[in-house]
N, C-alpha and C. Protein backbone atom coordinates (compact mmCIF):
# COMPACT_ATOMS: atom_id res chain seq x y z
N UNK A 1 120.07 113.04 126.80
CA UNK A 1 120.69 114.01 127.67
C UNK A 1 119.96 115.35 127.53
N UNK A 2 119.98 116.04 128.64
CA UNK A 2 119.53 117.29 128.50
C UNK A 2 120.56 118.18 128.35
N UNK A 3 120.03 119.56 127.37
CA UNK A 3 121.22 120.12 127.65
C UNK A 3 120.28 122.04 127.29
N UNK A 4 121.23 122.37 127.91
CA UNK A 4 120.64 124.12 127.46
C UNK A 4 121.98 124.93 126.85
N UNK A 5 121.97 125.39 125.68
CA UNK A 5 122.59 126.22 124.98
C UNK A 5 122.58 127.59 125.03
N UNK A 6 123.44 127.84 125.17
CA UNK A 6 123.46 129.70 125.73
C UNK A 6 123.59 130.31 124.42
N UNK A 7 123.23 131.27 124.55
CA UNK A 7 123.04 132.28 123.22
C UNK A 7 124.71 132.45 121.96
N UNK A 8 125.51 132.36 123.35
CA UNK A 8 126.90 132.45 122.54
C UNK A 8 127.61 131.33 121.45
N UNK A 9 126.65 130.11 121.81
CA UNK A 9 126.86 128.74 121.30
C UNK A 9 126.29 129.03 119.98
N UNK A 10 124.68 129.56 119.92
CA UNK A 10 123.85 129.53 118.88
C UNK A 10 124.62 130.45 118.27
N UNK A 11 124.62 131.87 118.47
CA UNK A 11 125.59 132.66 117.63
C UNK A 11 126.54 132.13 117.08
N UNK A 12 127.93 131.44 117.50
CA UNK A 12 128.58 131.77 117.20
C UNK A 12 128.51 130.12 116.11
N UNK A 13 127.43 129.42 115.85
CA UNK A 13 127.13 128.49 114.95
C UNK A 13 126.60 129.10 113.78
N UNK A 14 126.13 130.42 113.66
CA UNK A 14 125.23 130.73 112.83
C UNK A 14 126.08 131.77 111.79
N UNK A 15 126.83 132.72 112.26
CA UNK A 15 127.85 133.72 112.26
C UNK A 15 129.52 133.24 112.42
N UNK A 16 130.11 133.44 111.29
CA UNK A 16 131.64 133.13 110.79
C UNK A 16 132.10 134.28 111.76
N UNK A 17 133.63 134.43 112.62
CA UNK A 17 133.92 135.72 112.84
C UNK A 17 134.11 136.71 112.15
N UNK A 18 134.14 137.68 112.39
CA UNK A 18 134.73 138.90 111.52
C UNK A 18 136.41 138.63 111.08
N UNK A 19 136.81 138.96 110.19
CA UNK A 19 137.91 138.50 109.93
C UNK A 19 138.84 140.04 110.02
N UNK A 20 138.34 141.33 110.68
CA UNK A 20 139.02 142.26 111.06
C UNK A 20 139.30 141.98 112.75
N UNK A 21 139.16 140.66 112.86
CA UNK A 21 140.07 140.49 114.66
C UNK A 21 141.42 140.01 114.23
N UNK A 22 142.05 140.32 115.28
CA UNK A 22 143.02 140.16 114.93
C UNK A 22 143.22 138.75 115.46
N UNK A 23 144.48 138.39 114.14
CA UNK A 23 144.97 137.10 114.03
C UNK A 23 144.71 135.52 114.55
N UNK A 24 145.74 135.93 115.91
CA UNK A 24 145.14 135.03 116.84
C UNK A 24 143.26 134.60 117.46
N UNK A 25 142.77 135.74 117.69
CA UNK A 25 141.98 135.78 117.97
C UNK A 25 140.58 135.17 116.96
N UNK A 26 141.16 135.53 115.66
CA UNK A 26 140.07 135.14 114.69
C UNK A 26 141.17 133.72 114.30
N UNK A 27 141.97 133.29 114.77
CA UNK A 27 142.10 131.96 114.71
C UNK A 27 141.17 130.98 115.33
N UNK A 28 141.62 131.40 116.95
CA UNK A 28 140.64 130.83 118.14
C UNK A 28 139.01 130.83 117.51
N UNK A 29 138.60 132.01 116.82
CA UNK A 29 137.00 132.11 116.89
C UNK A 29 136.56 131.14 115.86
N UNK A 30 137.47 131.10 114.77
CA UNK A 30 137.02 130.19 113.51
C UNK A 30 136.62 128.61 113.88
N UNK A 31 138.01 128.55 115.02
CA UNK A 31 137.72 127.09 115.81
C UNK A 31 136.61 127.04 116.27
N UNK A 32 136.37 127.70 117.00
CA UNK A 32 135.13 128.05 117.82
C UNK A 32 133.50 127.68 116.84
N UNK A 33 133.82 128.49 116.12
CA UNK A 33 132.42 128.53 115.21
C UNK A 33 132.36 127.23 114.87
N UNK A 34 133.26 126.30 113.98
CA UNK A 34 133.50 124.76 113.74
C UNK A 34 132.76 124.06 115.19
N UNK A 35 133.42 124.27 116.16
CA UNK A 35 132.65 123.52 117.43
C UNK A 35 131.15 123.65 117.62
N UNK A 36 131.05 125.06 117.32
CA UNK A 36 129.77 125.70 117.55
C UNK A 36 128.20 124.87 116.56
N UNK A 37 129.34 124.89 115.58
CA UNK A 37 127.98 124.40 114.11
C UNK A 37 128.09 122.71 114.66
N UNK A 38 128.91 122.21 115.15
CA UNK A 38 129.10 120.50 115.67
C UNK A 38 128.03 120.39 116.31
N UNK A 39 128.21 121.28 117.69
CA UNK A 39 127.45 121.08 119.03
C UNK A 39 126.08 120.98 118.47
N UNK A 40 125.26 122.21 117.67
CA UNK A 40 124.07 122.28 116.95
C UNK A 40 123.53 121.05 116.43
N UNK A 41 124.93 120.52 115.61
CA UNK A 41 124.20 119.06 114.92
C UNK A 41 124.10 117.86 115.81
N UNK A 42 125.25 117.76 116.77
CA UNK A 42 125.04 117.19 117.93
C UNK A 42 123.87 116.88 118.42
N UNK A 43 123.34 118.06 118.97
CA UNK A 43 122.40 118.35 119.65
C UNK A 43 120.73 117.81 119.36
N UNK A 44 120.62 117.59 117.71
CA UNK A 44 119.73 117.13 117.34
C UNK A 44 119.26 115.88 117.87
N UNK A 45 120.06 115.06 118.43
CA UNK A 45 119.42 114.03 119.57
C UNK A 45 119.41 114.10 120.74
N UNK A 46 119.37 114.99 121.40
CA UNK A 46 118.90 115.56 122.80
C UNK A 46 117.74 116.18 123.00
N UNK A 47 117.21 116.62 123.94
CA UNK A 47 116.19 117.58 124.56
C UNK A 47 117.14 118.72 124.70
N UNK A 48 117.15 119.62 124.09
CA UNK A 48 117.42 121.32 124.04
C UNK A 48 116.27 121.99 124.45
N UNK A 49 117.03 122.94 125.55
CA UNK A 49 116.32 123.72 126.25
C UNK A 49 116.92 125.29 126.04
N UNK A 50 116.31 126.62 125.39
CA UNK A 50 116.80 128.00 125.65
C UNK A 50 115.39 128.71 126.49
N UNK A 51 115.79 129.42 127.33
CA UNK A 51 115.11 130.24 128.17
C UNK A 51 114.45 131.13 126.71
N UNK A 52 113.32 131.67 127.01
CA UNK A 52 112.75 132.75 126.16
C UNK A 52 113.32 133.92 126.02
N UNK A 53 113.99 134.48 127.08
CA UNK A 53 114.75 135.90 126.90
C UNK A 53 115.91 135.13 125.76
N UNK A 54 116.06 134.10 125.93
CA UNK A 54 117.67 133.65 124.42
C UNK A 54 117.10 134.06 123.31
N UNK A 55 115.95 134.32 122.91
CA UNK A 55 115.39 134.51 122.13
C UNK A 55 115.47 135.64 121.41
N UNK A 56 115.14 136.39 122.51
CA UNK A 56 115.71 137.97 122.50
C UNK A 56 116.93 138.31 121.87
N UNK A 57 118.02 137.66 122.70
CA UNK A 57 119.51 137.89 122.85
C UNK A 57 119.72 137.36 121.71
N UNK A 58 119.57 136.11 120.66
CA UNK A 58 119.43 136.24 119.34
C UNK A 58 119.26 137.19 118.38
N UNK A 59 118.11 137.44 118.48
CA UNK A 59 117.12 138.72 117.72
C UNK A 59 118.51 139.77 117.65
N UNK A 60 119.09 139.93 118.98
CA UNK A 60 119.67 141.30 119.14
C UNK A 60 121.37 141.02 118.51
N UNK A 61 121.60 139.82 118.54
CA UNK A 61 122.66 139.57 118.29
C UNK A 61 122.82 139.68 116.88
N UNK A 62 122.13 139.42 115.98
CA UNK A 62 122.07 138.79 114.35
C UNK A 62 121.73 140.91 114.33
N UNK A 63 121.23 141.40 114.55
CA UNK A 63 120.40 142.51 114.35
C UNK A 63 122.26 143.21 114.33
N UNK A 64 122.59 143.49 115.67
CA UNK A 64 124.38 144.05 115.73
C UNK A 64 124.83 143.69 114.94
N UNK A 65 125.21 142.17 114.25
CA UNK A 65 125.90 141.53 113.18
C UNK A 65 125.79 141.86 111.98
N UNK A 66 124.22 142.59 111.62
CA UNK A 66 124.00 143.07 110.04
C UNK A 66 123.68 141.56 109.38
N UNK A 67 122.66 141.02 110.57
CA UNK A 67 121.92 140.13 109.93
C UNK A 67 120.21 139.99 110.22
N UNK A 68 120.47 141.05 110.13
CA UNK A 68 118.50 141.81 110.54
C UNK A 68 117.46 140.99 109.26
N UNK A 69 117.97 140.54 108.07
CA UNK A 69 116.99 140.33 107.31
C UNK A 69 116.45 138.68 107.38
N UNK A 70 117.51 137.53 108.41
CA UNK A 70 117.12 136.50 109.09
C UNK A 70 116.79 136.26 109.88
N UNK A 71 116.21 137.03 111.16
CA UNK A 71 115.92 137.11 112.47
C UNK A 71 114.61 136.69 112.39
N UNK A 72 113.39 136.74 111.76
CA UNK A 72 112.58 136.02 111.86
C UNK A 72 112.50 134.92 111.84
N UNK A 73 113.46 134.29 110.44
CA UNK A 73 113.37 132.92 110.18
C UNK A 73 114.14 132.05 111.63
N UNK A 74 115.40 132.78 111.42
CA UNK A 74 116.02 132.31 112.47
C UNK A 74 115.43 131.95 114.00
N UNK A 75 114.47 132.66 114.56
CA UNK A 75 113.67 132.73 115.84
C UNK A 75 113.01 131.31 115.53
N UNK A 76 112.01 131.30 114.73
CA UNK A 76 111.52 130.57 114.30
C UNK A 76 112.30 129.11 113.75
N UNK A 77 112.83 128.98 113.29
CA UNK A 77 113.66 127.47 113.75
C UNK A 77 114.00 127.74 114.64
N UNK A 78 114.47 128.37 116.03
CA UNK A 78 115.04 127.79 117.17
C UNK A 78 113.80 127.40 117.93
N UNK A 79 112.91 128.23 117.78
CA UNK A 79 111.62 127.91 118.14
C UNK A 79 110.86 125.91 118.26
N UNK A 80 111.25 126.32 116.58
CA UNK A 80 110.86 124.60 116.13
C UNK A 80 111.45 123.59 117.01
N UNK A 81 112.67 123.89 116.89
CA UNK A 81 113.65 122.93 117.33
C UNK A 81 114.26 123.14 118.30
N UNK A 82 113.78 123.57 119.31
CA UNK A 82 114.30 123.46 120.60
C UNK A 82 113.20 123.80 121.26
N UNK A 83 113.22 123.76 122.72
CA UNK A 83 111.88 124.04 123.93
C UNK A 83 112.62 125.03 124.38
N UNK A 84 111.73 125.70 123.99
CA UNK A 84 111.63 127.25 124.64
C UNK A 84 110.93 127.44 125.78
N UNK A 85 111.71 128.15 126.72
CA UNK A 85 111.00 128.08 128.06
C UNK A 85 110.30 129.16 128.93
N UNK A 86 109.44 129.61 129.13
CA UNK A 86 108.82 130.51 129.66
C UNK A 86 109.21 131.33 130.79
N UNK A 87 109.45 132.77 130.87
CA UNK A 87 110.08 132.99 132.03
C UNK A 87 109.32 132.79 132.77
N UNK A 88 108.08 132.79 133.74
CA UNK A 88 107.50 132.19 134.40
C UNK A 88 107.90 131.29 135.09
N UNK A 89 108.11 130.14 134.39
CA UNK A 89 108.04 129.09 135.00
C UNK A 89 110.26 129.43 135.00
N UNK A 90 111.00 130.21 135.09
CA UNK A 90 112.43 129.74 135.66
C UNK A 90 112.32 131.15 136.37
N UNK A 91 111.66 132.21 136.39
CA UNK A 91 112.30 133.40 137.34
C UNK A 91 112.57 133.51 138.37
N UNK A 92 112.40 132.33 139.19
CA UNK A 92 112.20 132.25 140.74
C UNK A 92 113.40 132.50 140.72
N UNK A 93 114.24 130.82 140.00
CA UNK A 93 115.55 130.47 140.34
C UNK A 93 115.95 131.29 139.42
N UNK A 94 115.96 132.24 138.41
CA UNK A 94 117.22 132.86 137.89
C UNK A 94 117.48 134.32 138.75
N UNK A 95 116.22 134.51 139.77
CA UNK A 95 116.49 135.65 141.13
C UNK A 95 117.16 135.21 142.04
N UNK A 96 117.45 133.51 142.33
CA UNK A 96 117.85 133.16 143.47
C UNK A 96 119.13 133.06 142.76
N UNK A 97 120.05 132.47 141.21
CA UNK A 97 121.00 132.12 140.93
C UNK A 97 121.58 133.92 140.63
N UNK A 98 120.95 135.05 140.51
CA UNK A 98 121.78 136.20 140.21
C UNK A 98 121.77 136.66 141.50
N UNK A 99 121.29 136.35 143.02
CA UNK A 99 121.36 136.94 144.11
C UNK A 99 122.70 136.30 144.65
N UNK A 100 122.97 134.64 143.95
CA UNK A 100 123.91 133.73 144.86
C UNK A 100 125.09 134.03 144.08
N UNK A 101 125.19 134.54 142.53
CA UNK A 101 126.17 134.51 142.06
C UNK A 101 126.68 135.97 140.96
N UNK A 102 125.85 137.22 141.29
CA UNK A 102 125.77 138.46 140.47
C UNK A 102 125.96 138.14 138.75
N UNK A 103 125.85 137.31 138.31
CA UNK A 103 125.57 136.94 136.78
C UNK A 103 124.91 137.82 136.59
N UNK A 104 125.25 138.05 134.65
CA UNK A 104 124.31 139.01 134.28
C UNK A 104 122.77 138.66 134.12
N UNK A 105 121.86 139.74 133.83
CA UNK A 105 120.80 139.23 133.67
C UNK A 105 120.25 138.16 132.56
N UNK A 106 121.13 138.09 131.79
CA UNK A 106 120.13 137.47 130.53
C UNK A 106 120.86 135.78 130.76
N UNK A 107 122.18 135.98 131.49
CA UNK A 107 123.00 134.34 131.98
C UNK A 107 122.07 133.88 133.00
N UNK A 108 121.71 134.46 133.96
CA UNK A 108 120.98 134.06 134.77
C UNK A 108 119.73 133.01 134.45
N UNK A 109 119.37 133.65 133.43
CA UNK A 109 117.92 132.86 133.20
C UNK A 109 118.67 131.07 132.26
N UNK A 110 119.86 131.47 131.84
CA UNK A 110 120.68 130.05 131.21
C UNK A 110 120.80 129.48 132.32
N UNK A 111 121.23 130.16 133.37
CA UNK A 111 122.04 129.17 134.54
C UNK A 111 120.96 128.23 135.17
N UNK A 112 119.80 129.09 135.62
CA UNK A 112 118.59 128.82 136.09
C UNK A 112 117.92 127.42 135.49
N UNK A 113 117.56 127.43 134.14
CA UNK A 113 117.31 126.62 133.33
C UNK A 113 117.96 125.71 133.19
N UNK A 114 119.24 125.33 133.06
CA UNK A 114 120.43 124.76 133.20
C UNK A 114 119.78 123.85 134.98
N UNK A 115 119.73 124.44 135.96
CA UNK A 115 119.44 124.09 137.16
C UNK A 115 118.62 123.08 137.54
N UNK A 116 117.10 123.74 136.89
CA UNK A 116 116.33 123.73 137.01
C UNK A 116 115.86 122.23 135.98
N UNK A 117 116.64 122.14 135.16
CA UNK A 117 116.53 120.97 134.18
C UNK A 117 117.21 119.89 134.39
N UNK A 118 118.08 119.94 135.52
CA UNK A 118 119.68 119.39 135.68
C UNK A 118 120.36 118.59 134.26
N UNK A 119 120.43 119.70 133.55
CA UNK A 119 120.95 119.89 132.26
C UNK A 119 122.08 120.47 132.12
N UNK A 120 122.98 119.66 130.89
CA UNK A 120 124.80 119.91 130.88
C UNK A 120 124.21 121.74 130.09
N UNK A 121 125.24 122.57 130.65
CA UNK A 121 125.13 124.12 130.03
C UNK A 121 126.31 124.18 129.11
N UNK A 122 126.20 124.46 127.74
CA UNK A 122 126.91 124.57 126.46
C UNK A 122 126.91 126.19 126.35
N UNK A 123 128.23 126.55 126.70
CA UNK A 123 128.36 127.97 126.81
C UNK A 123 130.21 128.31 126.15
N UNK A 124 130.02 129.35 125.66
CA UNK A 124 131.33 129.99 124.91
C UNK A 124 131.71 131.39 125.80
N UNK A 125 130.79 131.36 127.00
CA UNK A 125 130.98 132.91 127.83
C UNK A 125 131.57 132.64 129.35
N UNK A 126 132.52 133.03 129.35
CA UNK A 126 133.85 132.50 130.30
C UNK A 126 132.81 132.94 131.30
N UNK A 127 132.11 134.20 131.94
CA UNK A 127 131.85 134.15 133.05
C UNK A 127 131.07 133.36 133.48
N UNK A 128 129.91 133.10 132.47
CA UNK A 128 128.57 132.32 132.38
C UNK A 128 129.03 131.07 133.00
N UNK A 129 130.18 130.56 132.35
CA UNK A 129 130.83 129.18 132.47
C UNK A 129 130.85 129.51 134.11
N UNK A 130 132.40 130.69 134.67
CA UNK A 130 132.44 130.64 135.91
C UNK A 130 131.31 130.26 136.99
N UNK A 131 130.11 131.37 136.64
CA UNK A 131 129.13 131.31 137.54
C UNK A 131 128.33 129.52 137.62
N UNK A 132 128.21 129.54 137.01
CA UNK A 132 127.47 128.07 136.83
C UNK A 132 128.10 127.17 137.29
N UNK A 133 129.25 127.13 136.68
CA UNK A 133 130.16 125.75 137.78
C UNK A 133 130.63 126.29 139.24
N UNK A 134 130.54 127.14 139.57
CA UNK A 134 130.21 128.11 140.94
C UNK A 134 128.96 127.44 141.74
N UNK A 135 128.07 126.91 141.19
CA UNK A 135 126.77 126.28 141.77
C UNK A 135 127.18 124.82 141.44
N UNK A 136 127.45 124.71 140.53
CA UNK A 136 127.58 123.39 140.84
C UNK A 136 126.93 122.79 139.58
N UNK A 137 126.58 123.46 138.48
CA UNK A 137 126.03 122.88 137.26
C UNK A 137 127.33 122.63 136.44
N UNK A 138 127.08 121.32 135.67
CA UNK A 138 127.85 120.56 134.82
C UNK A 138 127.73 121.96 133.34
N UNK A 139 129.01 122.17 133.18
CA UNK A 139 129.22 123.25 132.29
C UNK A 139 130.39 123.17 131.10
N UNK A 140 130.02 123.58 129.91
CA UNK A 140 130.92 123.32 128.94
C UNK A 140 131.38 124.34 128.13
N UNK A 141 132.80 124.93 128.72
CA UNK A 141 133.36 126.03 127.72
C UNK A 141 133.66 125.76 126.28
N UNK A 142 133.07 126.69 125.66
CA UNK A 142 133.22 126.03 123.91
C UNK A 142 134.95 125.64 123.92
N UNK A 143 135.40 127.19 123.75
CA UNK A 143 136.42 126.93 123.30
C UNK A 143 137.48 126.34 124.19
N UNK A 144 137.20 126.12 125.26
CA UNK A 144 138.28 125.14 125.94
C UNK A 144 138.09 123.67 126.00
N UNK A 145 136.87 123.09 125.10
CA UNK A 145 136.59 121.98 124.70
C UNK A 145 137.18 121.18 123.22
N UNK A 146 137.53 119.96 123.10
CA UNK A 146 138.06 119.74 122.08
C UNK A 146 136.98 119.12 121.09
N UNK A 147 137.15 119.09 119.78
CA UNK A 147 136.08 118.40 118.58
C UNK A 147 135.61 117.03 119.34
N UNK A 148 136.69 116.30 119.86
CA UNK A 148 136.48 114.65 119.91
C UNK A 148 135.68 114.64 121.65
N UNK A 149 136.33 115.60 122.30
CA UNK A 149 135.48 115.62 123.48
C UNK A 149 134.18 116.04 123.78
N UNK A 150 133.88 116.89 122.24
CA UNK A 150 132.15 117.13 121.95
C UNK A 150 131.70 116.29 121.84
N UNK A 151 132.17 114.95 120.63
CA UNK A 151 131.69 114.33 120.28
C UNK A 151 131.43 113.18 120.91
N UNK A 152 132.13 113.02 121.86
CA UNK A 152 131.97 111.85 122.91
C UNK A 152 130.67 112.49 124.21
N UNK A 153 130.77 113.77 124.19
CA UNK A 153 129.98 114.51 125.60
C UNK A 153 128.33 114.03 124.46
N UNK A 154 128.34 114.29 123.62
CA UNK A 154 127.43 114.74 122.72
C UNK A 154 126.45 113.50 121.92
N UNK A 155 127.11 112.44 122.23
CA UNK A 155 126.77 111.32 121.26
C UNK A 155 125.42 110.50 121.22
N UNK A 156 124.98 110.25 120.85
CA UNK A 156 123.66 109.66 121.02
C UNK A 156 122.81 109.09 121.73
């Protein structure tokens, strides 16, 4: 299966929540992260695809988090282990998917790729989710997904 992982998936596999959210919320996220680190191992028998700007949005994410001193390593295994994709070769369609659907810029190039691969999109970002199943790409909200329904979407 193909699949493309949005930045919020990888984050939130790599990074525990903060445990100054409140309650509920760092209930939901803890779940979340559990799904998050699944999907990752999951994933090791698929073709994974992140756009090159995810790359970025990593870098920048771990960097906000006060995890600046793994961002190399970290780039570098996603690098290894996943196909990284050149903006080049998706900018057409992530101009035609932010003209058809105002996504932000850095979703755009997920959605695109996602499109462009006709690949399931593994996303934890409600709009990202919206826009994409808006076109018509097969899309998967983390947290409105269950453990056993990963594991069945996900399986070998």
């Amino acid at each position: 299966m193909k699949v493309v992982l949005d930045t919020s998936v990888i984050a939130k596999a790599l990074m525990k929540p903060r445990r100054s959210l409140p309650q509920n919320v760092l209930e939901r996220e803890l779940k979340t992260h559990e799904k998050a680190r699944l999907v990752v191992k999951l994933c090791d028998s698929h073709d994974v695809s992140i756009p090159l700007a995810g790359l970025v949005e990593v870098a920048s994410v771990l960097r906000r988090n006060g995890h600046s001193k793994v961002v190399h390593t970290v780039i570098e295994s996603l690098s290894v282990s996943y196909g990284i994709v050149q903006e080049e070769l998706i900018f057409e369609t992530a101009l035609d998917v932010a003209s058809r659907t105002g996504a932000s810029g850095f979703d755009t190039y997920f959605i695109a790729l996602a499109l462009l691969k006709d690949a399931l999109l593994i996303t934890d970002d409600l709009k990202m989710f919206k826009h994409s199943t808006d076109i018509g790409i097969k899309s998967v909200l983390l947290r409105d997904t269950t453990i056993e329904d990963l594991q069945e979407l996900l399986k070998p």
